[in-house]
Protein backbone atom coordinates (compact mmCIF):
# COMPACT_ATOMS: atom_id res chain seq x y z
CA UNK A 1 -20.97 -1.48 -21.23
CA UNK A 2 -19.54 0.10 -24.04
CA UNK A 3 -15.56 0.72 -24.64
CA UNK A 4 -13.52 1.87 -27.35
CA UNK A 5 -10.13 0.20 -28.14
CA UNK A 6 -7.44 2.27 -26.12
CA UNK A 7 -4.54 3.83 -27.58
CA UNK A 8 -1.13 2.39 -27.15
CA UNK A 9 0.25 4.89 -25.92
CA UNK A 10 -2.68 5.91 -23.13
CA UNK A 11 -2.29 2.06 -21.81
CA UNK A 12 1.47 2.75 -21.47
CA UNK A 13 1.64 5.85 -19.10
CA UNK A 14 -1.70 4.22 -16.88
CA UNK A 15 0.50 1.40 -16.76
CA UNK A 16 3.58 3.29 -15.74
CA UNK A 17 1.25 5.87 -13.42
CA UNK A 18 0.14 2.69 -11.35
CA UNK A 19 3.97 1.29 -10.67
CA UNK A 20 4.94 4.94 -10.23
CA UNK A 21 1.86 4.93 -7.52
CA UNK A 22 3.14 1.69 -5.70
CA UNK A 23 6.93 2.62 -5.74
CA UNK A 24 7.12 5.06 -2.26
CA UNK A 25 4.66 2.19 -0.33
CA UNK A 26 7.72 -0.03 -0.98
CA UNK A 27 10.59 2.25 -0.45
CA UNK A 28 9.47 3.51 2.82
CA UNK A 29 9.54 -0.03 4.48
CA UNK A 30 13.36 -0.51 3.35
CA UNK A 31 14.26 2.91 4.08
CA UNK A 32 12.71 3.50 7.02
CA UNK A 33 15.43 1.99 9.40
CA UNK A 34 17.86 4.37 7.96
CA UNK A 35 15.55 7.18 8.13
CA UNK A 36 15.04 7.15 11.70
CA UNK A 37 18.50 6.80 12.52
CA UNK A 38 19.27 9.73 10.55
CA UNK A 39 16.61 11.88 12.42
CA UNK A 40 16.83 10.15 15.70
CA UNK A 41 13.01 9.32 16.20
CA UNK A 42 11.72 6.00 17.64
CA UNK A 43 11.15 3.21 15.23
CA UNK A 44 7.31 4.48 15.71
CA UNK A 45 7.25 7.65 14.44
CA UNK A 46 7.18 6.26 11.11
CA UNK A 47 3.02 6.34 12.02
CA UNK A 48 3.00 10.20 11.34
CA UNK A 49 3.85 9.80 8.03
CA UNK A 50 2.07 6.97 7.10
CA UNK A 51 -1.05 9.56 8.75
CA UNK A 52 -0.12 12.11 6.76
CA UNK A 53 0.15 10.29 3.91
CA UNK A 54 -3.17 8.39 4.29
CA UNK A 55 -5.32 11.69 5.32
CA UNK A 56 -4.05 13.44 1.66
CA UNK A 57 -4.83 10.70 -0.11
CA UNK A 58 -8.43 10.47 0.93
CA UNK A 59 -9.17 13.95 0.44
CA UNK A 60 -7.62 14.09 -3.09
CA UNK A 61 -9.43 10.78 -4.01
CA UNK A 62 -13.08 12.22 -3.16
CA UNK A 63 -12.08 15.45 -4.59
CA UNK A 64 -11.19 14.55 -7.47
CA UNK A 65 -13.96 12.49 -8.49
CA UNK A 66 -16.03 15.71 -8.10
CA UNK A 67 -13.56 17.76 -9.91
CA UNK A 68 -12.88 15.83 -12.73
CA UNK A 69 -15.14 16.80 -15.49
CA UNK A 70 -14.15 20.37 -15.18
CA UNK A 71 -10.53 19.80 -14.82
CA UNK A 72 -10.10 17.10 -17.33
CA UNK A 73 -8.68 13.84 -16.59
CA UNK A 74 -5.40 15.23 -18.71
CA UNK A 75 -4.55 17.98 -16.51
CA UNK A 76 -5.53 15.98 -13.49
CA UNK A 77 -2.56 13.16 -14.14
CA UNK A 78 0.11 16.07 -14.87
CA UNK A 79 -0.63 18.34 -12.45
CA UNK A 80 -0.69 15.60 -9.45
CA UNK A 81 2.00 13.35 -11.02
CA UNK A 82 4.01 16.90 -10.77
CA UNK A 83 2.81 17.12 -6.94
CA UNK A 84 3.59 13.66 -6.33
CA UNK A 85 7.14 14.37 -7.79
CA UNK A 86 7.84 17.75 -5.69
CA UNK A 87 6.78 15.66 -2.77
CA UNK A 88 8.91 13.08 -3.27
CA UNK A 89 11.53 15.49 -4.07
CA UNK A 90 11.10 17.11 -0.69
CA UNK A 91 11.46 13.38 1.18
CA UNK A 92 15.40 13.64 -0.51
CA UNK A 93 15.83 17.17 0.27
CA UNK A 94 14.10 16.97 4.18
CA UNK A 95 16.35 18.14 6.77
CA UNK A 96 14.01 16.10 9.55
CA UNK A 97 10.81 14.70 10.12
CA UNK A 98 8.76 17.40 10.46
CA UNK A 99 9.24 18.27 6.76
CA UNK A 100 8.88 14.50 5.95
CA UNK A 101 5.75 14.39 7.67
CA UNK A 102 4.30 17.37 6.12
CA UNK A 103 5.69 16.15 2.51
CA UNK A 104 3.96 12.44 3.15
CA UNK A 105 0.55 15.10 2.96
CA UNK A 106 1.52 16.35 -0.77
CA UNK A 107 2.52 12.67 -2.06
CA UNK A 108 -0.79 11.82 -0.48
CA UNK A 109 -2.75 14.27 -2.23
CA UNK A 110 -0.96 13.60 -5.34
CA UNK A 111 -1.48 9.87 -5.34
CA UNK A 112 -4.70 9.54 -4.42
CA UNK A 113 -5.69 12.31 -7.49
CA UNK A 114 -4.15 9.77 -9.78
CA UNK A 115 -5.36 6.72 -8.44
CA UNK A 116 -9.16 8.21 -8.64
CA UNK A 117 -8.41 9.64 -11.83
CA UNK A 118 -6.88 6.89 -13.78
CA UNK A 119 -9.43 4.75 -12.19
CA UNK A 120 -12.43 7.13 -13.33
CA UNK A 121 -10.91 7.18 -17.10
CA UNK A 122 -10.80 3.51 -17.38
CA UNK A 123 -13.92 2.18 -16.10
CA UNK A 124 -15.51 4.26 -19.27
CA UNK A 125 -12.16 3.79 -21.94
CA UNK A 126 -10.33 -0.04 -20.80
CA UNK A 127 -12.13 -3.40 -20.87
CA UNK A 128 -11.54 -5.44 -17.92
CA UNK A 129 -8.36 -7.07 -19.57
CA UNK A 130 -6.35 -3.86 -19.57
CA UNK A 131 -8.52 -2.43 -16.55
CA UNK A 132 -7.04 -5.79 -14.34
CA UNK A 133 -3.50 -5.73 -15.73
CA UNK A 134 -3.42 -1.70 -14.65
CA UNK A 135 -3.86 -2.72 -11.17
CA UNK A 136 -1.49 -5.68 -11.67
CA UNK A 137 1.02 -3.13 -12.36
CA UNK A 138 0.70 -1.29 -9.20
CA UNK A 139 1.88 -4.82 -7.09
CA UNK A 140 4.66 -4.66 -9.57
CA UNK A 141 5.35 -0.99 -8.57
CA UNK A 142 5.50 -2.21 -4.49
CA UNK A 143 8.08 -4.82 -5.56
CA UNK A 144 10.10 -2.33 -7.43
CA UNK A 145 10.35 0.13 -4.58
CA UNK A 146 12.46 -2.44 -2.36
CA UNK A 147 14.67 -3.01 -4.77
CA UNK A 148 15.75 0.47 -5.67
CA UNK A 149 16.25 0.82 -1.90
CA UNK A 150 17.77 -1.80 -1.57
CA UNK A 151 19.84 -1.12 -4.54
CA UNK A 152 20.78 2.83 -3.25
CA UNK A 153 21.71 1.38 0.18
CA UNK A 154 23.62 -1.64 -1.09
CA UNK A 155 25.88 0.83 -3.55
CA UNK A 156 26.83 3.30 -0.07
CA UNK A 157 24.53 5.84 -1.08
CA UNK A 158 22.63 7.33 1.40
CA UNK A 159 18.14 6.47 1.46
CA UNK A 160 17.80 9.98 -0.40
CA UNK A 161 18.69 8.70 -3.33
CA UNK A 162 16.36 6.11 -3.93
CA UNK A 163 13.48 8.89 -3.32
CA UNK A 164 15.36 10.76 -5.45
CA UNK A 165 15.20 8.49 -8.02
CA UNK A 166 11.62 8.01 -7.94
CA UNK A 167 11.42 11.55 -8.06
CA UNK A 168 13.03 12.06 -11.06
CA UNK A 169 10.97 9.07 -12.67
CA UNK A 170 7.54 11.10 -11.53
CA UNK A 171 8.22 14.64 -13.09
CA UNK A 172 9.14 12.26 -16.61
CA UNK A 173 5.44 10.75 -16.06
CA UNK A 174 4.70 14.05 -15.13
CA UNK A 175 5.77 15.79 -18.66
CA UNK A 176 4.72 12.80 -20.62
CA UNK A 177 0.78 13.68 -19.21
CA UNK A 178 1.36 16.90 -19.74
CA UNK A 179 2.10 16.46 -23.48
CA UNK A 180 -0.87 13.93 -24.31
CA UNK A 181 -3.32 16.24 -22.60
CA UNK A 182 -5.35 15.89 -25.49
CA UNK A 183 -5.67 12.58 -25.95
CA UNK A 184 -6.82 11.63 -22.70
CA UNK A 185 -9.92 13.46 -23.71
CA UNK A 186 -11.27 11.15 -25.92
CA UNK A 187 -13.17 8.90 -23.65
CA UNK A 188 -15.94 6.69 -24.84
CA UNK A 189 -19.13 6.90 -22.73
CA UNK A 190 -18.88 4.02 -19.95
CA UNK A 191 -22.62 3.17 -21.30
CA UNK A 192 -24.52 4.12 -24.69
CA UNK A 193 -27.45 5.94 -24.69
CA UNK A 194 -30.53 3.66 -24.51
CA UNK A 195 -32.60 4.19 -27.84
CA UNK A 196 -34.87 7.46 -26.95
CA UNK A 197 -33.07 8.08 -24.24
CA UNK A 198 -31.31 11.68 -24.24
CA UNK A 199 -27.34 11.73 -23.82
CA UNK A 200 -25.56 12.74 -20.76
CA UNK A 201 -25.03 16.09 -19.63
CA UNK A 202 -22.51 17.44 -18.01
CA UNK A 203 -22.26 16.82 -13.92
CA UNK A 204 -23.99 20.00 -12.46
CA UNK A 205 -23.95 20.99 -8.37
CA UNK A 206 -27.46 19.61 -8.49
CA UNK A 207 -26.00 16.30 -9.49
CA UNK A 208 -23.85 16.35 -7.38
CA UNK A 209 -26.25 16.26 -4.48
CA UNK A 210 -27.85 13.51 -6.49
CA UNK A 211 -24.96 11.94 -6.79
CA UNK A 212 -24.80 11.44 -2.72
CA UNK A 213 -28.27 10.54 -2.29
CA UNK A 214 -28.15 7.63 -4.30
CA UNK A 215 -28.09 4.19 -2.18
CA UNK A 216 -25.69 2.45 -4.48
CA UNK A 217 -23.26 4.77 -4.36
CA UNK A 218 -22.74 4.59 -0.24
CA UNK A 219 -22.98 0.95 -0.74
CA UNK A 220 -20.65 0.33 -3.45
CA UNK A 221 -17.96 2.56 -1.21
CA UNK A 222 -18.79 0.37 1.31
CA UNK A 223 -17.89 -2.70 -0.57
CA UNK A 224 -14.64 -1.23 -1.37
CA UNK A 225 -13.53 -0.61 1.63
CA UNK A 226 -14.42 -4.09 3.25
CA UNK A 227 -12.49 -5.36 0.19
CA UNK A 228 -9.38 -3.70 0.73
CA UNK A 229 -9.86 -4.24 4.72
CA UNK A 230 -9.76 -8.18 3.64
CA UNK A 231 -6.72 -7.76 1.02
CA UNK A 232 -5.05 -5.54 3.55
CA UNK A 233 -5.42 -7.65 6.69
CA UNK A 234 -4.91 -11.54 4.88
CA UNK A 235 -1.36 -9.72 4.03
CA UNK A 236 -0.83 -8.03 7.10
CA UNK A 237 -1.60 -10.60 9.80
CA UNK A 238 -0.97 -13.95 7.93
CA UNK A 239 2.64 -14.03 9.24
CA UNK A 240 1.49 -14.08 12.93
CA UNK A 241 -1.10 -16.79 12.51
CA UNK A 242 0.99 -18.88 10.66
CA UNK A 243 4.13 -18.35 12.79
CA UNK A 244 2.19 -18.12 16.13
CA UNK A 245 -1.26 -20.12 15.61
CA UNK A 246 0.00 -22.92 12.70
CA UNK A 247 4.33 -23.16 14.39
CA UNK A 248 5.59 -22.78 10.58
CA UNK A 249 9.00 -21.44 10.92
CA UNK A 250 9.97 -17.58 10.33
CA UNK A 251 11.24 -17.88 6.79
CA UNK A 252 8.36 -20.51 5.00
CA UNK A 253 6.03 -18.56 6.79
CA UNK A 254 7.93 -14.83 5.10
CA UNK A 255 7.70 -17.01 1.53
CA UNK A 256 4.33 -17.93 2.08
CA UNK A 257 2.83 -13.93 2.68
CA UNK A 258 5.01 -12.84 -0.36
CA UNK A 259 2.96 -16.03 -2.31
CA UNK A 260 -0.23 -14.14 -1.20
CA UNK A 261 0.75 -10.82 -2.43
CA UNK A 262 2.35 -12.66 -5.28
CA UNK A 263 -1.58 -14.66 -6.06
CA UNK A 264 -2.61 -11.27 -6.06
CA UNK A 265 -0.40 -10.21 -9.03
CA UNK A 266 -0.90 -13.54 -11.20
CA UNK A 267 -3.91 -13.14 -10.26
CA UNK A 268 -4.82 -9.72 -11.91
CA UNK A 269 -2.91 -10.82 -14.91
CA UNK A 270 -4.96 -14.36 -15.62
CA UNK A 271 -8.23 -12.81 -14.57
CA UNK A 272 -8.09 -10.17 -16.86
CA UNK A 273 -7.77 -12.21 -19.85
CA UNK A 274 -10.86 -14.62 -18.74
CA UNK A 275 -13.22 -11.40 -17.41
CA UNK A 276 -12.69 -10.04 -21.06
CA UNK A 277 -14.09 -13.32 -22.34
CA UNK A 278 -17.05 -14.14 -19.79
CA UNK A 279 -17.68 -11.02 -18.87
CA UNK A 280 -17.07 -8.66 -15.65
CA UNK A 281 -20.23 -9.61 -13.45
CA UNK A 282 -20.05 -13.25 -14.12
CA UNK A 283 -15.89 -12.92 -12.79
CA UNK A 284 -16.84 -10.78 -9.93
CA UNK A 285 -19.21 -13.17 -9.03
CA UNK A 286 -17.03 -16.13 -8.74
CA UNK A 287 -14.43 -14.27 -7.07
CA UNK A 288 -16.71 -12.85 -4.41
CA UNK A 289 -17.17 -16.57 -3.55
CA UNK A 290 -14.22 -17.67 -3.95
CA UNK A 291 -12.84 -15.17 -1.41
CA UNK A 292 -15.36 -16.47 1.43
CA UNK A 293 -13.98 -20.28 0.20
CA UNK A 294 -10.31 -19.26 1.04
CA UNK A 295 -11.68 -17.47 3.95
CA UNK A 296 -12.72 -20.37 5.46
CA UNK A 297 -10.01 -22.20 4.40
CA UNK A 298 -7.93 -19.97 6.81
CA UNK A 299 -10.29 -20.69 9.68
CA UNK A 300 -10.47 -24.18 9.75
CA UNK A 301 -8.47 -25.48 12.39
CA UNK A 302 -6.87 -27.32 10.56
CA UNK A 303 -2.84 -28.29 9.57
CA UNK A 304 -0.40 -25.27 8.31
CA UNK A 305 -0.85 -25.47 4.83
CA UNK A 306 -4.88 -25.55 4.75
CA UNK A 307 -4.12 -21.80 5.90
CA UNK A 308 -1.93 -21.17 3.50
CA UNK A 309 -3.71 -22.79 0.56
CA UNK A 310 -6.50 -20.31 1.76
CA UNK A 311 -4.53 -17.55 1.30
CA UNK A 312 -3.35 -18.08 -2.31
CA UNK A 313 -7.19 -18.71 -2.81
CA UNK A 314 -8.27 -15.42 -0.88
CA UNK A 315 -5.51 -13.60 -2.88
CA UNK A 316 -5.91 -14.82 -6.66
CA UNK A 317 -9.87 -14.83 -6.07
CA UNK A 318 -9.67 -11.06 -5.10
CA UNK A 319 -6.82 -9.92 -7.78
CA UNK A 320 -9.83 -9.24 -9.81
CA UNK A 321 -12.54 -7.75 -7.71
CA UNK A 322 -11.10 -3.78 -7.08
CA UNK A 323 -10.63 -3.50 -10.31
CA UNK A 324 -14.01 -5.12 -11.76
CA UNK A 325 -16.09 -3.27 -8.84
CA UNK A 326 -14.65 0.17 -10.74
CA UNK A 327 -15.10 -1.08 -13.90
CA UNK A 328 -19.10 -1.48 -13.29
CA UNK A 329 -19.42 1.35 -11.39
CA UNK A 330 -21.92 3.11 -14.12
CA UNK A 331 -23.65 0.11 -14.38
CA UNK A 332 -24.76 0.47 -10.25
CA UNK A 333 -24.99 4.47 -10.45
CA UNK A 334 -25.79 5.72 -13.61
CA UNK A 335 -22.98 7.05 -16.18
CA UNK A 336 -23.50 10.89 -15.18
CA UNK A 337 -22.60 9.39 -11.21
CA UNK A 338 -19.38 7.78 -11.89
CA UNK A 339 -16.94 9.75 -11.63
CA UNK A 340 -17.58 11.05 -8.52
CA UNK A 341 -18.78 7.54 -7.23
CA UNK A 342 -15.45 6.38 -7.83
CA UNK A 343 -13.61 8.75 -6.28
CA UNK A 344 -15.69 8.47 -2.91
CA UNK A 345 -15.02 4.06 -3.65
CA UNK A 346 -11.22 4.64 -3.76
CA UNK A 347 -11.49 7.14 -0.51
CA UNK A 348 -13.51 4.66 1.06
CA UNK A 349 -11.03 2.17 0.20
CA UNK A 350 -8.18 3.85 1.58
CA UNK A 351 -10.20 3.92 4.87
CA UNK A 352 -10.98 0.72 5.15
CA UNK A 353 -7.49 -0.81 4.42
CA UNK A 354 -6.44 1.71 6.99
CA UNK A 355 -9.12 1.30 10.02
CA UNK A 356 -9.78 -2.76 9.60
CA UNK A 357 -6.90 -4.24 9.65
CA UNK A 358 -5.85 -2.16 12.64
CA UNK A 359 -8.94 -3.62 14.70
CA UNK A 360 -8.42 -6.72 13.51
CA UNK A 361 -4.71 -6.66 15.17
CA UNK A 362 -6.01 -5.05 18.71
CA UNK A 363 -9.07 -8.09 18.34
CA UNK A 364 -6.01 -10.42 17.96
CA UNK A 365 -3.66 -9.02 20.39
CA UNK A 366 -6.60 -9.19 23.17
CA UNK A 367 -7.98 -12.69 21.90
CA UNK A 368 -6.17 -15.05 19.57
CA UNK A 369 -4.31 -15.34 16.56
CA UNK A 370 -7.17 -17.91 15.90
CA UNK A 371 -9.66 -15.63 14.87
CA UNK A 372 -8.13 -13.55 11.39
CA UNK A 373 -9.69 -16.48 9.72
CA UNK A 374 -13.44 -15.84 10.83
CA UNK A 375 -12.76 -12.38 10.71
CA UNK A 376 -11.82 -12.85 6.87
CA UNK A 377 -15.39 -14.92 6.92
CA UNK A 378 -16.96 -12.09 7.97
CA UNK A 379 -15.81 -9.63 6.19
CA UNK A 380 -16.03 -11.35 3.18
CA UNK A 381 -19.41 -12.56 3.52
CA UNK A 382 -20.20 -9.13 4.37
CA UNK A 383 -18.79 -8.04 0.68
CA UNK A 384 -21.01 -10.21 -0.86
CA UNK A 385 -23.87 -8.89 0.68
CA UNK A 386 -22.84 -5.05 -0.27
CA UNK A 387 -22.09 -6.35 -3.64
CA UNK A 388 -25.68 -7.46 -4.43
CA UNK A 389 -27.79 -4.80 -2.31
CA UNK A 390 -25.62 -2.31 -4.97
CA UNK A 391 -26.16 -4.31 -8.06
CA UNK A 392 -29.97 -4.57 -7.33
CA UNK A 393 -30.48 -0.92 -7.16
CA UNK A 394 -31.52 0.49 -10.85
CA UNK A 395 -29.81 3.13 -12.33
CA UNK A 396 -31.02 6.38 -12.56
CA UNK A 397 -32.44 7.70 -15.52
CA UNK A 398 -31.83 11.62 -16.02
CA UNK A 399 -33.74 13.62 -17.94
């Protein structure tokens, strides 16, 4: 794979697009309480915007992968930056849920525009240093949001502010897009021409019917989303099997999810740095693996902290893997495919973080706490499985 050496000031705004992307999933869990009282809905309801949220984000992220050649990845980031903003606007403005709901739709379709797009840009422009520490900043985004909650509630303000806040930070990243429109053309090919072989064209409609016949492509989205369902789940369900399955107490067991989510971060960081050096498929490898070790880690039934050693392994083996698995996207689907490809891989991993984990909890609730760990085996020997069927199939040659 081929890369130029990004600009300074490109790395800055993805950088800053991918906190501003994780700031409203951490505001919302702070702000909620307040939220509902101020509306007087059941603690519940908070599921219709999440919905909403989730449906406008998968339709932007497929969307946009098919729309981004024409559009240009420029205009893409300012124009959905500026949606995200207006949305978020709207969440400090609404008079009731309804409006919230309906606004959750618009930051949805404004997110998941930048998260494909950013994505699509870098897998041909970033090496996998700068292409893991852009994801690492989107953890650092979720911590952020609590603490500008936090911070609005503490000082007597009222929840709107802190959207507000967030709001006014968006339509900043919003103008700043806007005015480097130009230089997020200048995108190196995510793989140079073979000798004789004739340059890229274009995406055409017929491609794009190409595009979805391809094997790797469904397969690849398929390893994104069983990713995500195993980051998503390890997060979300640790704290019962470690309260309810392993009798640590409330609080160690609270530190030890925020160490997961906290692997996760380091993780991105450290891996970034070595994937640069070894290369991305010999990384991605070893993390694979090393997700299935912490997996079963979690499973054994064994004492308290086996489990949680697993997770810190689970978490800082999979910092790297979203963000490698977009990075060699080209190399699975051809370079003319990519774009597109990756915006179905972040739809697809939108649904699985959505669907999984929420069958994994009605699979506990009916069964045992017991089993998230060989459901995490599963699933992540599963991912290994999708991850070589999609590296074996050749990429196409157009002519």
């Amino acid at each position: 794979m081929s890369t130029v050496r990004p600009r300074a000031s490109l790395l800055l705004l993805a950088y800053l697009a991918f906190v501003s992307l994780g700031l409203p999933d951490g505001l919302i869990g702070v702000g909620w309480p307040s939220i509902r009282a101020d509306f007087g809905v059941p603690t519940e309801a908070v599921g219709l915007v999440l919905t909403a949220g989730t449906a406008g984000y998968l339709t932007s992220s497929v969307l946009a992968g098919f729309t981004l050649a024409r559009l240009g990845v420029g205009w893409l980031l300012a124009g959905s930056t500026l949606l995200a903003s207006l949305a978020l606007t709207g969440y400090a403005l609404t008079p009731g849920l309804v409006l919230m709901v309906g606004c959750a739709l618009v930051l949805g379709l404004g997110s998941g525009a930048i998260d494909s797009g950013l994505n699509a840009y870098a897998a041909g422009a970033f090496g996998p240093r700068h292409m893991n520490w852009m994801h690492a900043f989107f953890g650092l985004g979720v911590a952020l949001g609590p603490l500008i909650m936090t911070g609005a509630l503490s000082a007597g303000l009222s929840w709107r502010w802190g959207y507000g806040l967030v709001a006014g930070a968006q339509l900043a990243l919003a103008a700043a897009f806007a005015l480097t429109v130009r230089a997020w053309r200048d995108r190196a090919p995510a793989r140079e021409p073979a000798a004789g072989e004739a340059a890229v064209a274009p995406p055409t409609a017929t491609r794009v019917r190409e595009t979805l016949r391809l094997p790797a492509v469904w397969l690849g989205a398929s390893a994104f989303a069983v990713y995500v369902a195993i980051e998503v789940a390890a997060g979300l369900w640790a704290f019962l099997l470690l309260t309810e399955g392993r009798g640590l107490g409330a609080a160690v067991a609270g530190v030890c999810v925020s160490g997961y989510w906290g692997s996760l971060f380091v993780g991105r960081v450290v891996q970034g740095v070595v994937a640069e050096r070894l290369g991305a498929a010999v990384v991605l490898r070893g993390s694979l693996v090393g997700m299935a070790v912490g997996a079963v880690l979690v499973a054994l039934p064994a004492p308290a902290w086996v489990a949680v050693a697993g997770l810190f392994v689970v978490g800082f083996a999979a910092a790297p893997v979203f963000p490698l698995l977009t990075l060699t996207t080209a190399e699975r689907v051809g370079a003319a495919h990519a774009d597109r490809t990756i915006g179905l891989q972040i739809a697809a991993a939108g649904l699985g973080g959505a669907l999984v984990p929420a069958g994994i909890g009605v699979l506990l609730g009916n069964t045992s706490v017991e089993l998230l760990g060989p459901a995490l085996v599963v699933l992540a020997l599963g991912l290994i499985v999708l991850h070589a069927a999609s590296s074996r199939r050749p990429a196409p040659t157009l002519r």
